[in-house]
C-alpha atoms as a PDB file:
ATOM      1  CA  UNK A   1     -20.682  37.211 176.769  1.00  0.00           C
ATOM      2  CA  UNK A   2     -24.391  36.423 177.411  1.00  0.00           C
ATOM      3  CA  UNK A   3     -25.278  37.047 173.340  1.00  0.00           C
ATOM      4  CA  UNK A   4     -22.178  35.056 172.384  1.00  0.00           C
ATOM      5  CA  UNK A   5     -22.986  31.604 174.431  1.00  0.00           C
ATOM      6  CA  UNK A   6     -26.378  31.789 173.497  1.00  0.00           C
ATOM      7  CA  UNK A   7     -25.299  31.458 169.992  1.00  0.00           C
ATOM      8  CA  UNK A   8     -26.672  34.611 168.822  1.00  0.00           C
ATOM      9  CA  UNK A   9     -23.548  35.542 166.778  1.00  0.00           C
ATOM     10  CA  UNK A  10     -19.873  34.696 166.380  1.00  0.00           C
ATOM     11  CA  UNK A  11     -17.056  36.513 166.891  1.00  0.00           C
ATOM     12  CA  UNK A  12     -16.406  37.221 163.364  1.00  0.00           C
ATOM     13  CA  UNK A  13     -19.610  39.529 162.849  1.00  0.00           C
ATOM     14  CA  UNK A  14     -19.582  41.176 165.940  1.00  0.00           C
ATOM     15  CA  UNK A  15     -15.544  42.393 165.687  1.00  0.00           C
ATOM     16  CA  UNK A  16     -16.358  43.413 162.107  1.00  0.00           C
ATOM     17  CA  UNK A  17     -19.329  45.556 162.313  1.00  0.00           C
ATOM     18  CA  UNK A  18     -17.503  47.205 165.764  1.00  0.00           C
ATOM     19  CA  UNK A  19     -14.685  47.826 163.687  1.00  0.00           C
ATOM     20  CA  UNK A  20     -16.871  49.416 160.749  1.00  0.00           C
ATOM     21  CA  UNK A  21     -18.999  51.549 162.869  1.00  0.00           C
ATOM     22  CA  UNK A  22     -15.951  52.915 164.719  1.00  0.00           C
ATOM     23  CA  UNK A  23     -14.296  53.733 161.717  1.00  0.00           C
ATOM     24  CA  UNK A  24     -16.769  55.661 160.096  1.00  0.00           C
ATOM     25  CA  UNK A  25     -16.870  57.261 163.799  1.00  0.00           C
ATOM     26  CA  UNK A  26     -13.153  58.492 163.469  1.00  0.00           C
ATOM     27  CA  UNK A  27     -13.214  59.433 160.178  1.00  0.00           C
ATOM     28  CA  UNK A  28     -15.423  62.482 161.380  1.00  0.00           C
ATOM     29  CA  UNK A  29     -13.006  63.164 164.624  1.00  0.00           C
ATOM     30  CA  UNK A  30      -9.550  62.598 163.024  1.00  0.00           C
ATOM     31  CA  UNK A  31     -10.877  65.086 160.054  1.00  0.00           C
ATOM     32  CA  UNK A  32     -11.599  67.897 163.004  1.00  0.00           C
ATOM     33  CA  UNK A  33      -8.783  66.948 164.622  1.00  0.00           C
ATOM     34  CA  UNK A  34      -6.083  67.252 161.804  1.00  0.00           C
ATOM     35  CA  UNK A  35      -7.505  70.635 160.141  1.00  0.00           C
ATOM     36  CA  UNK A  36      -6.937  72.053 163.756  1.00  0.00           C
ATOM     37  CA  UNK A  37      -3.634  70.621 165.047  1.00  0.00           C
ATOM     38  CA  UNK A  38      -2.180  71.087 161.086  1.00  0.00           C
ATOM     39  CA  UNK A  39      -2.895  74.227 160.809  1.00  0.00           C
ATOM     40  CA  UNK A  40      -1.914  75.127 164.224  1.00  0.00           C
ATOM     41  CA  UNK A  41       1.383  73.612 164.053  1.00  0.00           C
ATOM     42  CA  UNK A  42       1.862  75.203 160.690  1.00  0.00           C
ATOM     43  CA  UNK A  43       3.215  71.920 159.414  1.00  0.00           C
ATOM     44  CA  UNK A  44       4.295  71.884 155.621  1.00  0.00           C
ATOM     45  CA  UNK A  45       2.047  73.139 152.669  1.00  0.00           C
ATOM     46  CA  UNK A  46      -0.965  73.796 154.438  1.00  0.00           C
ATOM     47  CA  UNK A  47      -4.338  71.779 154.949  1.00  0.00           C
ATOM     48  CA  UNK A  48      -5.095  71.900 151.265  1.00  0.00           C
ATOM     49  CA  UNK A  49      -2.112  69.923 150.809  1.00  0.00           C
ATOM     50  CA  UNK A  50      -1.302  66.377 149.626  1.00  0.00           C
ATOM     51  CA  UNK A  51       0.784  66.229 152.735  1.00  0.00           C
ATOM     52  CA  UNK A  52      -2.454  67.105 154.896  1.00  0.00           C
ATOM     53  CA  UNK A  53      -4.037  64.184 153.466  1.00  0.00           C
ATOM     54  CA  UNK A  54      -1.123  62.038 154.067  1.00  0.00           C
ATOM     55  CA  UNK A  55      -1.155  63.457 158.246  1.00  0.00           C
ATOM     56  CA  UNK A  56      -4.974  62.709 157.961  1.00  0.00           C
ATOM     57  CA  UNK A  57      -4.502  59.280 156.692  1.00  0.00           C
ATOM     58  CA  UNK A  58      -2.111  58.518 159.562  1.00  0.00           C
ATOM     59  CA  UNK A  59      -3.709  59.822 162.346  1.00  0.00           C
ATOM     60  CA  UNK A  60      -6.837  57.735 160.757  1.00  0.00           C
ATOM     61  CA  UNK A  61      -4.936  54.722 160.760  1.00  0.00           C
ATOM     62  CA  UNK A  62      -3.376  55.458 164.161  1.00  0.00           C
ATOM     63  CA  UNK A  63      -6.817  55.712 165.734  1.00  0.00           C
ATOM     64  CA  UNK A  64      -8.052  52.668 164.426  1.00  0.00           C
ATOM     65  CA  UNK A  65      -4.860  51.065 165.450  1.00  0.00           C
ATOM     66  CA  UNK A  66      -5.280  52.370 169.307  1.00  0.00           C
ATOM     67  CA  UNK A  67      -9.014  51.038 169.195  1.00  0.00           C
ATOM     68  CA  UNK A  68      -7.611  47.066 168.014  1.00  0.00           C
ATOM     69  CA  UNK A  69      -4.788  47.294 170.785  1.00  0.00           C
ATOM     70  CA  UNK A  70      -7.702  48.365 173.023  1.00  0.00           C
ATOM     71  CA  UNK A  71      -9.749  45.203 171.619  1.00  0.00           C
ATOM     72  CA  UNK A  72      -6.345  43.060 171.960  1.00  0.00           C
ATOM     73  CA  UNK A  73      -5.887  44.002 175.833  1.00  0.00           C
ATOM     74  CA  UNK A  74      -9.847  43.437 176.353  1.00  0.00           C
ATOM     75  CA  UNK A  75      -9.591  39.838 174.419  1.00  0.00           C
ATOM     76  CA  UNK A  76      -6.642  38.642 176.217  1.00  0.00           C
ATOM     77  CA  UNK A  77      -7.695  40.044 180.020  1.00  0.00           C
ATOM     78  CA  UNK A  78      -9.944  38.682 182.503  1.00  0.00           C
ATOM     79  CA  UNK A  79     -10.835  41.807 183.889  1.00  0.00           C
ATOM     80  CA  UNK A  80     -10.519  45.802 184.019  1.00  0.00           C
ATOM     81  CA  UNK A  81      -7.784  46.185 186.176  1.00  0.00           C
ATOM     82  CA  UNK A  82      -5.667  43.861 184.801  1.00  0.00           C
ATOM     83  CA  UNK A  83      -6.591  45.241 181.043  1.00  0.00           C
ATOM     84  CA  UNK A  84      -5.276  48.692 182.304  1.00  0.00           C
ATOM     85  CA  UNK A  85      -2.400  46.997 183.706  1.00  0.00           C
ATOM     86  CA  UNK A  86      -0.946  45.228 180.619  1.00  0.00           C
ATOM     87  CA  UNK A  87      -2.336  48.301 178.581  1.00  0.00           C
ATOM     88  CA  UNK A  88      -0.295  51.165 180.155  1.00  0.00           C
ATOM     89  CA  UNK A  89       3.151  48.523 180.054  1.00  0.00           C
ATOM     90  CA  UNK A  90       2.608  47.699 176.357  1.00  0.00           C
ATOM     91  CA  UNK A  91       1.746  50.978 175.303  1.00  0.00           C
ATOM     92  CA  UNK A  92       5.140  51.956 176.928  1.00  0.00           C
ATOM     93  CA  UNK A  93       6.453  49.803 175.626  1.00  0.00           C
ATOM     94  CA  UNK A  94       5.872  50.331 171.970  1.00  0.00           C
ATOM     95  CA  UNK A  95       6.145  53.962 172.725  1.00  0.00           C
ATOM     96  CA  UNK A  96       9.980  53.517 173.875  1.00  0.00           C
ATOM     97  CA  UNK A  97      10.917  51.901 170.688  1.00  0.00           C
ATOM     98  CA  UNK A  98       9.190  54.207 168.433  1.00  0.00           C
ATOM     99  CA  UNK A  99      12.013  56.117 167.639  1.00  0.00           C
ATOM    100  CA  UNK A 100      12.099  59.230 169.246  1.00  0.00           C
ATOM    101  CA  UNK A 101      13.170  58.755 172.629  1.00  0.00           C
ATOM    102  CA  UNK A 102      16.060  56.305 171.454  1.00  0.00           C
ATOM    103  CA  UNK A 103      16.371  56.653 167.729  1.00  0.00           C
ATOM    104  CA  UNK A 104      16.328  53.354 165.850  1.00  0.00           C
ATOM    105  CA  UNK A 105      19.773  53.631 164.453  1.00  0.00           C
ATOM    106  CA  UNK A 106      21.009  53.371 168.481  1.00  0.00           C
ATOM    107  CA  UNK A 107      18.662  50.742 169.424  1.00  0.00           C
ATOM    108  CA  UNK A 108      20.698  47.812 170.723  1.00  0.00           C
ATOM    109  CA  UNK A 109      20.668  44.861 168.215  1.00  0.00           C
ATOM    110  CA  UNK A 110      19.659  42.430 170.955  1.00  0.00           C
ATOM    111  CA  UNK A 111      16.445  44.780 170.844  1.00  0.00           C
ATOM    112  CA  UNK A 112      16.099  46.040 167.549  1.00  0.00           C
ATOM    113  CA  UNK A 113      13.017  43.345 167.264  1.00  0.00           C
ATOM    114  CA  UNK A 114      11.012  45.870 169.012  1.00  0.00           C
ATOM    115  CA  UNK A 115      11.211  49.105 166.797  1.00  0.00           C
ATOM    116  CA  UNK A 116       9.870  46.687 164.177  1.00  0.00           C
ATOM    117  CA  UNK A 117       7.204  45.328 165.670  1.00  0.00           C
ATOM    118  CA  UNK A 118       5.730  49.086 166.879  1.00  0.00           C
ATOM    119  CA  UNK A 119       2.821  50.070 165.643  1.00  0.00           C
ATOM    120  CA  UNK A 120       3.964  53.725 167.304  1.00  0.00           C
ATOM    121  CA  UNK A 121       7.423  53.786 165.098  1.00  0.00           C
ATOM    122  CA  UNK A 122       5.642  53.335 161.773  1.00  0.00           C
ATOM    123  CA  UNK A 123       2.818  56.273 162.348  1.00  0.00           C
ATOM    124  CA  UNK A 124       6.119  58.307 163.950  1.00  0.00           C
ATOM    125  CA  UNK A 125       8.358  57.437 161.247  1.00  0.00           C
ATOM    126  CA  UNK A 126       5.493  58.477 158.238  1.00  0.00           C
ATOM    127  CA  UNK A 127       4.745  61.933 159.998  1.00  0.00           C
ATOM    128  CA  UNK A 128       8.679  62.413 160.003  1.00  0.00           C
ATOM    129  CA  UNK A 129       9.233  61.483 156.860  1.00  0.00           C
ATOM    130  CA  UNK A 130       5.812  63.773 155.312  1.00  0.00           C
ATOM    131  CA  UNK A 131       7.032  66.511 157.323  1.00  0.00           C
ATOM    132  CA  UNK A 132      10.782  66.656 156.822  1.00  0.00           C
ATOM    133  CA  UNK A 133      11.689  64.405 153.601  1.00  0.00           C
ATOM    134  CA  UNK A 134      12.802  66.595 150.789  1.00  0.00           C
ATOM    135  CA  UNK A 135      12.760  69.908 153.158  1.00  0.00           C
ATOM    136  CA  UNK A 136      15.847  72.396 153.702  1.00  0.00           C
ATOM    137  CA  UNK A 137      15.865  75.087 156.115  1.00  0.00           C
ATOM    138  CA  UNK A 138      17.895  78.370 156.073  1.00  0.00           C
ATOM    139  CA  UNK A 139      20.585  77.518 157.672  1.00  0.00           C
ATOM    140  CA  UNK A 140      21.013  74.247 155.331  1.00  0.00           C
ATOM    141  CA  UNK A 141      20.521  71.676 158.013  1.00  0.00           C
ATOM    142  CA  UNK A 142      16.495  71.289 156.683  1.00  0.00           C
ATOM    143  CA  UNK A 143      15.265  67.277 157.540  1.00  0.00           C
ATOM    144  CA  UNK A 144      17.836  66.137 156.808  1.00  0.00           C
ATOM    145  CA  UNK A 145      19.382  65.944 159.589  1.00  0.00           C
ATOM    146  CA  UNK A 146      16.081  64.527 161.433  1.00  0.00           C
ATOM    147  CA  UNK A 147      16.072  61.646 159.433  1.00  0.00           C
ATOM    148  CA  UNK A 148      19.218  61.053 160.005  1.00  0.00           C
ATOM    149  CA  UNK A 149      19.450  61.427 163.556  1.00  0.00           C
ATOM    150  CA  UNK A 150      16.086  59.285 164.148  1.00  0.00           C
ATOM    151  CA  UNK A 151      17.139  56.225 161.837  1.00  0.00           C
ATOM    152  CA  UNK A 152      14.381  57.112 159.096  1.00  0.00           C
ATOM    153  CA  UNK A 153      16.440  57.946 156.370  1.00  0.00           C
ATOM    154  CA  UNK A 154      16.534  54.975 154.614  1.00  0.00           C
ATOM    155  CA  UNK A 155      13.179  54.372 153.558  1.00  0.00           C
ATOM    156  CA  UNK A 156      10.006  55.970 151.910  1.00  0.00           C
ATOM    157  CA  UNK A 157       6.663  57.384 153.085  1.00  0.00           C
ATOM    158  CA  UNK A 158       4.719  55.041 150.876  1.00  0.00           C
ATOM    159  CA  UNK A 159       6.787  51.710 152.415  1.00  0.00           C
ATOM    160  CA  UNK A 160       6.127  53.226 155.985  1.00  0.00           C
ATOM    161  CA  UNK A 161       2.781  53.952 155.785  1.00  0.00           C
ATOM    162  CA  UNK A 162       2.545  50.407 154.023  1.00  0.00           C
ATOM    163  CA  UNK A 163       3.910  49.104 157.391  1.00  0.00           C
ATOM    164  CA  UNK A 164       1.608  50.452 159.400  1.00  0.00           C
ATOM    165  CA  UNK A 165      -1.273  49.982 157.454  1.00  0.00           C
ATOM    166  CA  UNK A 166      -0.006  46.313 157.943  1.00  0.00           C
ATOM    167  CA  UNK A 167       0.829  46.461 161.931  1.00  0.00           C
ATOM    168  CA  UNK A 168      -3.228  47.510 162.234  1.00  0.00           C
ATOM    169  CA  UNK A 169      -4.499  45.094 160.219  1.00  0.00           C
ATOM    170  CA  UNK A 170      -2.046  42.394 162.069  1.00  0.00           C
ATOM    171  CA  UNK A 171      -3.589  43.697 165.887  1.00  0.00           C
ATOM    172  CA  UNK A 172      -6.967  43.565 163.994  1.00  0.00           C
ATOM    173  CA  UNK A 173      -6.223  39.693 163.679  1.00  0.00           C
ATOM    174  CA  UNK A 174      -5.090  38.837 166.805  1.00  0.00           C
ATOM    175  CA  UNK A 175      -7.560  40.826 168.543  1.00  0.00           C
ATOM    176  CA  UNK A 176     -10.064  39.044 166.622  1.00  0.00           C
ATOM    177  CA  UNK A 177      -8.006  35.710 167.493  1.00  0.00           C
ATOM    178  CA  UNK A 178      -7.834  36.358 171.278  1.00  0.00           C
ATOM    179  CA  UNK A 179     -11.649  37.573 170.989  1.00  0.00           C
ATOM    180  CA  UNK A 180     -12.575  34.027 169.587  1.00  0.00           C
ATOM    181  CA  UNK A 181     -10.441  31.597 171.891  1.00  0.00           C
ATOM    182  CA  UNK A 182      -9.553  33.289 174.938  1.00  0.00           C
ATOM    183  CA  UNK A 183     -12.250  33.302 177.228  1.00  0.00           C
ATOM    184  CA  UNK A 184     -12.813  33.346 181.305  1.00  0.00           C
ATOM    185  CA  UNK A 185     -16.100  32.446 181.672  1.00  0.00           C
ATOM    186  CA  UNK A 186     -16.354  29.824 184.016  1.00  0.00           C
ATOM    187  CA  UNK A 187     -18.557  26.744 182.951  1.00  0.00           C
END
């Protein structure tokens, strides 16, 4: 806050190059991280897979999109505790209507605003959809059913992904927003 009313630099610079230098950051991390957990899991195709690069490219995304909600709650709070506060209850939040604890088809219309604006649906709904779409298992059932039962059957990987790609870049600018015209410095 001291830099910023002094003049030094507006928000705009400063939220862009932290943005920047973390995503180089978690391009190193995320890599690590998805040859290990891929390859552990034994998820489709293997790591030198087109599928791989797909899981990469989401967990990329979904990192970055954890650091702007991180930037969103710090923009919009006055302080640490109350930061972790509204953190932990949107995070819930958008983790309850991501799909897998109550599957989108069963959400109740009154809600069904909420699976679409979660950022956790869209990275959970493009893993589903590179891991099962297209996929039969022995006993016929395959992903089928999956799909099905989670409410993801209806679209495509590339419109997902598209989505989420989207819900990032949308916390991006309202972090950036809440960064620039929120403030509780007292004068």
């Amino acid at each position: 806050y001291r830099e910023r009313s002094s003049g030094l630099y507006t928000e705009l610079p400063y939220f862009l190059a932290r943005i920047i230098v973390n995503a180089g950051t978690q391009v190193l991390l995320v890599s690590a991280y998805s040859i290990i957990v891929y390859s552990m899991v034994g998820l489709r195709d293997g790591v030198a897979s087109q599928r791989f690069v797909f899981f990469t490219g989401v967990m990329w995304f979904l990192s970055i999109a954890g650091y702007a909600f991180s930037n969103l709650i710090a923009a919009m709070t006055p302080n640490q505790q109350s930061a972790m506060n509204l953190y932990s209850a949107m995070f819930q939040f958008f983790m309850f209507f991501c799909g897998y604890s109550i599957p989108v088809s069963e959400v109740p219309a009154y809600w069904s605003w909420a699976t679409h604006i979660s950022f956790a649906r869209y990275s959970f709904e493009s893993l589903a959809l590179n891991e099962f779409a297209y996929e039969e298992d022995d006993d016929g059932v395959g992903g089928t059913y999956w799909l099905e039962y989670w409410g993801f059957n209806t679209t495509t990987k590339a419109k997902t992904f598209a989505w989420f790609v989207t819900s990032v870049a949308g916390f991006h600018v309202v972090a950036w927003a809440a960064m620039k015209y929120v403030s509780y410095e007292r004068r």
